[in-house]
N, C-alpha and C. Protein backbone atom coordinates (compact mmCIF):
# COMPACT_ATOMS: atom_id res chain seq x y z
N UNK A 1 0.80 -1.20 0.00
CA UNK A 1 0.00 0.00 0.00
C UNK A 1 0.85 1.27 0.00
N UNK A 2 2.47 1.15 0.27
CA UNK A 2 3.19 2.23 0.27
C UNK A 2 3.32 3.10 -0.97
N UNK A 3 2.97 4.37 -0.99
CA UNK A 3 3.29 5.29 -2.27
C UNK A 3 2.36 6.40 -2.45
N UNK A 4 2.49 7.20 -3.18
CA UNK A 4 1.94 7.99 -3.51
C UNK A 4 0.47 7.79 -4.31
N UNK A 5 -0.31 8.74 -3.80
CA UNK A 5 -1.41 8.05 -4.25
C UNK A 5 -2.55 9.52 -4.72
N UNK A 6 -3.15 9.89 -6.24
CA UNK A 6 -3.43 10.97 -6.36
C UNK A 6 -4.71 10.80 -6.99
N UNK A 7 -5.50 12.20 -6.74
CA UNK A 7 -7.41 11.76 -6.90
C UNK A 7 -7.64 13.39 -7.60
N UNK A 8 -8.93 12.99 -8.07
CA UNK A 8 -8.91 14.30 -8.38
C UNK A 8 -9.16 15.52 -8.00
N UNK A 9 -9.27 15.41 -6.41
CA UNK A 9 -9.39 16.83 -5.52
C UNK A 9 -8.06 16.19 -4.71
N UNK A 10 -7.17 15.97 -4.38
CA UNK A 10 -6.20 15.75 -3.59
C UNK A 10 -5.09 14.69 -3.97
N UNK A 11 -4.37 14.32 -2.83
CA UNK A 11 -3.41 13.25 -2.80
C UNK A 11 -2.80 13.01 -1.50
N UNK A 12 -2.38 11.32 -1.39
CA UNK A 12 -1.91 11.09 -0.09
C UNK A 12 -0.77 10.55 -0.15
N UNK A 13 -0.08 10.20 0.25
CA UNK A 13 1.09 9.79 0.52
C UNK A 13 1.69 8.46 1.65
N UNK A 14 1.07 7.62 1.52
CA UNK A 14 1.45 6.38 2.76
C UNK A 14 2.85 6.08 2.33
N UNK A 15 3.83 6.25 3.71
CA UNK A 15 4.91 5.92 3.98
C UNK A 15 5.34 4.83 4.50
N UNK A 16 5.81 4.03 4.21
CA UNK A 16 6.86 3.06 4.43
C UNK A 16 6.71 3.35 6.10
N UNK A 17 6.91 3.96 6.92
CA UNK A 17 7.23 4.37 8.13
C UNK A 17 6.21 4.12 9.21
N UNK A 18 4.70 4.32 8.12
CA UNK A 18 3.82 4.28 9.19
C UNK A 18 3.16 5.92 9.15
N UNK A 19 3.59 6.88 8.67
CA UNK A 19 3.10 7.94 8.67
C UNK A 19 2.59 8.40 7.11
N UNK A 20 2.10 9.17 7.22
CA UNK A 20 1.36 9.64 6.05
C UNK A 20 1.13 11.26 5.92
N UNK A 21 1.13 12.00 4.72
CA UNK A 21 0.67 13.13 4.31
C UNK A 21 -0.46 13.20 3.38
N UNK A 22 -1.30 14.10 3.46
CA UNK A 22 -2.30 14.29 2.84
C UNK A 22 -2.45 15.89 2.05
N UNK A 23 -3.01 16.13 1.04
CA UNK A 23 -3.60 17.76 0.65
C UNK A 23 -4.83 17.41 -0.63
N UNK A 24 -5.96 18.40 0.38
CA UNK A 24 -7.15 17.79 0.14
C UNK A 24 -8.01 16.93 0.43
N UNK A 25 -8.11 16.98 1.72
CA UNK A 25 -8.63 15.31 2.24
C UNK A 25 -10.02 15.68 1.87
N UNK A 26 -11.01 14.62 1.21
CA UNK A 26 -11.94 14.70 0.66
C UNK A 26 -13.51 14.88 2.22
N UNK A 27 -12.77 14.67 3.28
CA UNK A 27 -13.86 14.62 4.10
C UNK A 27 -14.41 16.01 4.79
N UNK A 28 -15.95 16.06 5.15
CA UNK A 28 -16.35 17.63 5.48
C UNK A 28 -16.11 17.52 6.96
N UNK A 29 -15.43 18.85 7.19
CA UNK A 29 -15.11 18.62 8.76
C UNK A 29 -15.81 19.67 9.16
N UNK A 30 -16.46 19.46 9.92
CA UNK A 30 -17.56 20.47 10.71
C UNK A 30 -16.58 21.33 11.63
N UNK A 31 -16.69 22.83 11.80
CA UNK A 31 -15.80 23.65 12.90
C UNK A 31 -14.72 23.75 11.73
N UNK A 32 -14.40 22.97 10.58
CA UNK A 32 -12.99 23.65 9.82
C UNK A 32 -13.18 25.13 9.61
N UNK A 33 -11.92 26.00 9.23
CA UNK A 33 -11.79 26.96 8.78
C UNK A 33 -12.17 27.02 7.74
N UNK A 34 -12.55 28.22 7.05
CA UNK A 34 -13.34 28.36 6.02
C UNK A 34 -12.01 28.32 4.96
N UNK A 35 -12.59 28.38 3.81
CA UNK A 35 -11.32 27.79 2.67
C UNK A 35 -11.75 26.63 1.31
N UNK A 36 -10.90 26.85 0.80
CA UNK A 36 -11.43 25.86 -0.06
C UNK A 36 -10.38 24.48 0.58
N UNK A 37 -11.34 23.22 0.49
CA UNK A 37 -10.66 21.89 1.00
C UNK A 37 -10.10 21.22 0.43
N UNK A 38 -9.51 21.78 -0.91
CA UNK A 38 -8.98 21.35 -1.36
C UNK A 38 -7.18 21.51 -1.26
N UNK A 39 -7.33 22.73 -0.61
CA UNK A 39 -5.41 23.06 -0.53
C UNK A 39 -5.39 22.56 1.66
N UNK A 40 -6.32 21.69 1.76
CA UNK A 40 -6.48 21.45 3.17
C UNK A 40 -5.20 20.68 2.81
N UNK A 41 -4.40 20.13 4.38
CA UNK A 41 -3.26 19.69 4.71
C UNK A 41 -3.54 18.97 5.27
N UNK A 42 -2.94 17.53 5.74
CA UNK A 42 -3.13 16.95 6.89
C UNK A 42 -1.61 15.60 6.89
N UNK A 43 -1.76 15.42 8.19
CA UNK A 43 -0.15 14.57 8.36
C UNK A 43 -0.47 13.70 9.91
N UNK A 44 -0.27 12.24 9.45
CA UNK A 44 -0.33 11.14 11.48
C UNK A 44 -0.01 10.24 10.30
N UNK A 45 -0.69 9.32 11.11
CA UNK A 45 -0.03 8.15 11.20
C UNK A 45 -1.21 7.06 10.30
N UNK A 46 -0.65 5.83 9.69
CA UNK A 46 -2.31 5.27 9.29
C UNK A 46 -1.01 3.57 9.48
N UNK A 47 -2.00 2.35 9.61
CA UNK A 47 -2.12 1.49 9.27
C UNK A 47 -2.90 0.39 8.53
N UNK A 48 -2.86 -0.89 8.07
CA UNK A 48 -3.88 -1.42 7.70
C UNK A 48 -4.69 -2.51 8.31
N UNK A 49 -6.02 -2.36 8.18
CA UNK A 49 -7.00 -3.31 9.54
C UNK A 49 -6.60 -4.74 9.20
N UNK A 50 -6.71 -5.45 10.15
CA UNK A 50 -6.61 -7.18 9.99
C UNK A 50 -8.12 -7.37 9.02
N UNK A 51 -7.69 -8.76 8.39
CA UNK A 51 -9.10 -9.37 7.61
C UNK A 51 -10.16 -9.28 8.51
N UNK A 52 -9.89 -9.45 9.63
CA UNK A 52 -11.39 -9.65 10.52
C UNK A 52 -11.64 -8.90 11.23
N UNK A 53 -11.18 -7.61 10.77
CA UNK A 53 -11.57 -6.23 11.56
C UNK A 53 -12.49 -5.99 10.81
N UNK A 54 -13.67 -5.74 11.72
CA UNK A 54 -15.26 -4.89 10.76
C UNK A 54 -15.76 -3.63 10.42
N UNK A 55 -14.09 -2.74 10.63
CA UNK A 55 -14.11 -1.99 10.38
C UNK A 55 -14.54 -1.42 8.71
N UNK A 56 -14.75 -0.64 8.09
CA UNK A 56 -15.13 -0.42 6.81
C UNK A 56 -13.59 0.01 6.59
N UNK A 57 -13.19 0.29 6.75
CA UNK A 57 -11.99 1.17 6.51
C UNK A 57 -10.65 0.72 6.43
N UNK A 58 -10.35 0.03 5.26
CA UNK A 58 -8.92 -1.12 5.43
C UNK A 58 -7.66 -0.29 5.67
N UNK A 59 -8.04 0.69 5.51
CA UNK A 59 -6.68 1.96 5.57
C UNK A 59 -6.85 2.51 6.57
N UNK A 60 -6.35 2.37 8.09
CA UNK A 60 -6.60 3.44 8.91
C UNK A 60 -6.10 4.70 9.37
N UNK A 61 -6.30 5.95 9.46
CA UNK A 61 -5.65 7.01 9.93
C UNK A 61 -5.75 7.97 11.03
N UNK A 62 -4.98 8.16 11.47
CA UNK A 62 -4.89 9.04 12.39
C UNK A 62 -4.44 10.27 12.26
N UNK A 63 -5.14 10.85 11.88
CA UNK A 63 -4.49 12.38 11.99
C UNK A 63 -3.99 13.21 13.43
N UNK A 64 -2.51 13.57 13.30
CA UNK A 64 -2.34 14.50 14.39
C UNK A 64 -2.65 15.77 13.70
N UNK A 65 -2.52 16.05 12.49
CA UNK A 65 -2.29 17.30 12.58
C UNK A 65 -3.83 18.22 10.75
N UNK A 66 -4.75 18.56 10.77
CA UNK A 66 -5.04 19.32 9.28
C UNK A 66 -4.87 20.96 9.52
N UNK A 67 -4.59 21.33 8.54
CA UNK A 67 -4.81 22.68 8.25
C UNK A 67 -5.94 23.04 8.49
N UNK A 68 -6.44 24.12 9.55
CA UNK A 68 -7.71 25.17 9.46
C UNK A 68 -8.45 24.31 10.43
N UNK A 69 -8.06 22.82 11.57
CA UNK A 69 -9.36 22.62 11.92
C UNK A 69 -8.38 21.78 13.19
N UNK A 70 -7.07 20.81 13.02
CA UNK A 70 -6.76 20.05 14.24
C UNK A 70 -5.05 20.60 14.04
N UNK A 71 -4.62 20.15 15.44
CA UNK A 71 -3.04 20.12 15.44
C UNK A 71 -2.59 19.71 17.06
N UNK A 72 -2.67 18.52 17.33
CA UNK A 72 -2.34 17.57 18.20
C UNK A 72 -1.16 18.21 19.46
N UNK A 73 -0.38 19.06 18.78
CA UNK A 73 0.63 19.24 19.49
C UNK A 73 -0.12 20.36 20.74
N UNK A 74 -0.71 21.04 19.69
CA UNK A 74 -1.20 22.34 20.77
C UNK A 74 -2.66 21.90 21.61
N UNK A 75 -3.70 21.24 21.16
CA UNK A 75 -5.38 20.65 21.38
C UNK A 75 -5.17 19.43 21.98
N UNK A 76 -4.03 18.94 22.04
CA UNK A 76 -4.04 16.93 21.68
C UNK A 76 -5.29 16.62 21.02
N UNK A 77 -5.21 14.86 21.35
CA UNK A 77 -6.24 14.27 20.35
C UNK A 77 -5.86 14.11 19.41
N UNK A 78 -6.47 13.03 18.50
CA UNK A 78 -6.55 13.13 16.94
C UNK A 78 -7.91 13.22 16.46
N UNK A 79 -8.01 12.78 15.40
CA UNK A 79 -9.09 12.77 13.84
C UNK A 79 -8.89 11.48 13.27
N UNK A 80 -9.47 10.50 13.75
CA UNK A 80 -9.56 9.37 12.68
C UNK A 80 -10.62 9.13 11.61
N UNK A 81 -10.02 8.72 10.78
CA UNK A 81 -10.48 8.78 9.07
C UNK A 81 -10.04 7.04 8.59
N UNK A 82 -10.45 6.48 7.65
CA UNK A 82 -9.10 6.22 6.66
C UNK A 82 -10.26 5.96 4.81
N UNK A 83 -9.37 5.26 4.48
CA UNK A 83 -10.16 4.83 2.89
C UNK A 83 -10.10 3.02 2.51
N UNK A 84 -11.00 3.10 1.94
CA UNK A 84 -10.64 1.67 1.56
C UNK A 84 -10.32 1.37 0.25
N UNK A 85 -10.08 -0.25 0.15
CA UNK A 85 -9.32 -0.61 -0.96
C UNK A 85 -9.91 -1.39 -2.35
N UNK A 86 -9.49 -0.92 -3.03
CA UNK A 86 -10.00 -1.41 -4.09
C UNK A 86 -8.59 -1.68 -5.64
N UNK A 87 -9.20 -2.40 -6.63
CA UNK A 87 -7.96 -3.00 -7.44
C UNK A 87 -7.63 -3.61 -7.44
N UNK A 88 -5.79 -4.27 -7.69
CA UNK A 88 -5.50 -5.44 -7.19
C UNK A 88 -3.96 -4.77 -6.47
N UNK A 89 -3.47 -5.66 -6.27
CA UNK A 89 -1.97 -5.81 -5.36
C UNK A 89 -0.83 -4.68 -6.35
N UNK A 90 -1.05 -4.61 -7.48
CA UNK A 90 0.08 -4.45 -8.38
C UNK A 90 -0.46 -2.87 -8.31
N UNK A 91 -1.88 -2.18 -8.23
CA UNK A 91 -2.39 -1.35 -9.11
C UNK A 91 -3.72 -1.10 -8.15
N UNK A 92 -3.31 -0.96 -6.99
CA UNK A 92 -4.09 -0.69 -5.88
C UNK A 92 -4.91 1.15 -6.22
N UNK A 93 -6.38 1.16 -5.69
CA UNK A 93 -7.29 2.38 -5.84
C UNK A 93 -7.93 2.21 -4.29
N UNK A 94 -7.38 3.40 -3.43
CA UNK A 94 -8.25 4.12 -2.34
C UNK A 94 -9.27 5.01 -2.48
N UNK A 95 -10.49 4.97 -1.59
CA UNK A 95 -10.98 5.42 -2.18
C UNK A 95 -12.03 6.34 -0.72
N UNK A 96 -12.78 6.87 -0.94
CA UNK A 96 -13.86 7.21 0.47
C UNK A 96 -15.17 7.91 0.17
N UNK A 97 -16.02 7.92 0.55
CA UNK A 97 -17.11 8.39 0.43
C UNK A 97 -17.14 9.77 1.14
N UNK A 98 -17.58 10.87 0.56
CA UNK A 98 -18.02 12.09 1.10
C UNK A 98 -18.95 12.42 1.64
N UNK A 99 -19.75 12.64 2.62
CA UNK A 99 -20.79 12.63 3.29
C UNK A 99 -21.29 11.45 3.37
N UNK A 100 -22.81 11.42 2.90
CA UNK A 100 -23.91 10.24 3.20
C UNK A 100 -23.12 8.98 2.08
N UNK A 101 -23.26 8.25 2.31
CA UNK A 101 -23.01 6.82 1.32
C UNK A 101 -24.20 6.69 0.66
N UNK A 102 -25.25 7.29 0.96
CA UNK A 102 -26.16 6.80 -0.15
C UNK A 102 -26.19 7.47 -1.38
N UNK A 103 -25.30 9.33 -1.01
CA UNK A 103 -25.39 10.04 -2.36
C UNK A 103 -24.65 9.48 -3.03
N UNK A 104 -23.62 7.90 -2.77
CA UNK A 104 -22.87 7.46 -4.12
C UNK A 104 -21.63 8.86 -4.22
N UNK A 105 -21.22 9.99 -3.76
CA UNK A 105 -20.42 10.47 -3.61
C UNK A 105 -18.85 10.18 -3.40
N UNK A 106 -18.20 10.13 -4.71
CA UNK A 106 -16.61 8.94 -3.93
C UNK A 106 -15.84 9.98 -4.66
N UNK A 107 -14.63 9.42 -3.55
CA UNK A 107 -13.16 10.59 -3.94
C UNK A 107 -12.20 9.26 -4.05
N UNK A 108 -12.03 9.03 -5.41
CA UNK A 108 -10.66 7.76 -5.82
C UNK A 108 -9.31 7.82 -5.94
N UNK A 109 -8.67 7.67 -4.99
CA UNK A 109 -7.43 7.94 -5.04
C UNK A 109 -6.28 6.79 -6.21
N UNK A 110 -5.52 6.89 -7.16
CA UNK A 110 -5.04 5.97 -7.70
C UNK A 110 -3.37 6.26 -7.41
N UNK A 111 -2.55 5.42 -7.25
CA UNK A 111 -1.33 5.06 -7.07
C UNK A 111 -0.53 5.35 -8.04
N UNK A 112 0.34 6.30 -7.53
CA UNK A 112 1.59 7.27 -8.98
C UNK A 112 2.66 6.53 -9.10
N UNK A 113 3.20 5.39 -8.16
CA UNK A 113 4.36 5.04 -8.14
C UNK A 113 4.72 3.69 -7.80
């Protein structure tokens, strides 16, 4: 799942390390700063759920830190998020729903590298 990974309002970045960068995270955050969300920032940590986690979310994240709304160091806490997976092994697509799941609303992230 390591690499760069780009959609057409944003892109993320899963690291080898365990940490991750984001700009544009496709999700509405209530209390954000006003702005467009698309030059939003965000940077923590993500892993991936076991098969028999029921979680929806095979990608998990933790945000310490977005532009205009969290930043861990000063508030603590995080923001958990993540996306799930779709594709195959070679040619992997993240992906997440924006608001309600029923508007069918998706932000697809595809793999640059």
């Amino acid at each position: 799942m390591v690499g760069a990974y780009q959609g057409s309002v944003g892109r993320v970045i899963l690291n080898s390390d365990g940490s991750f960068t984001t700009v544009g995270w496709p999700t509405e955050l209530r209390g954000a700063a006003s702005g467009d969300p698309r030059s939003r920032a965000g940077s923590g940590t993500w892993f991936l759920t076991d098969v028999d986690d029921e979680s929806s979310f095979a990608v998990r994240m933790s945000f310490h830190e977005i532009s205009g709304y969290l930043d861990s160091d000063a508030g603590g806490g995080y923001y958990g998020d993540g996306l799930m997976v779709s594709g195959s092994r070679k040619h992997p697509h993240l992906y997440s729903f924006v608001g309600d799941p029923d508007d069918c609303d998706v932000t697809t992230f595809t793999r640059k590298n």
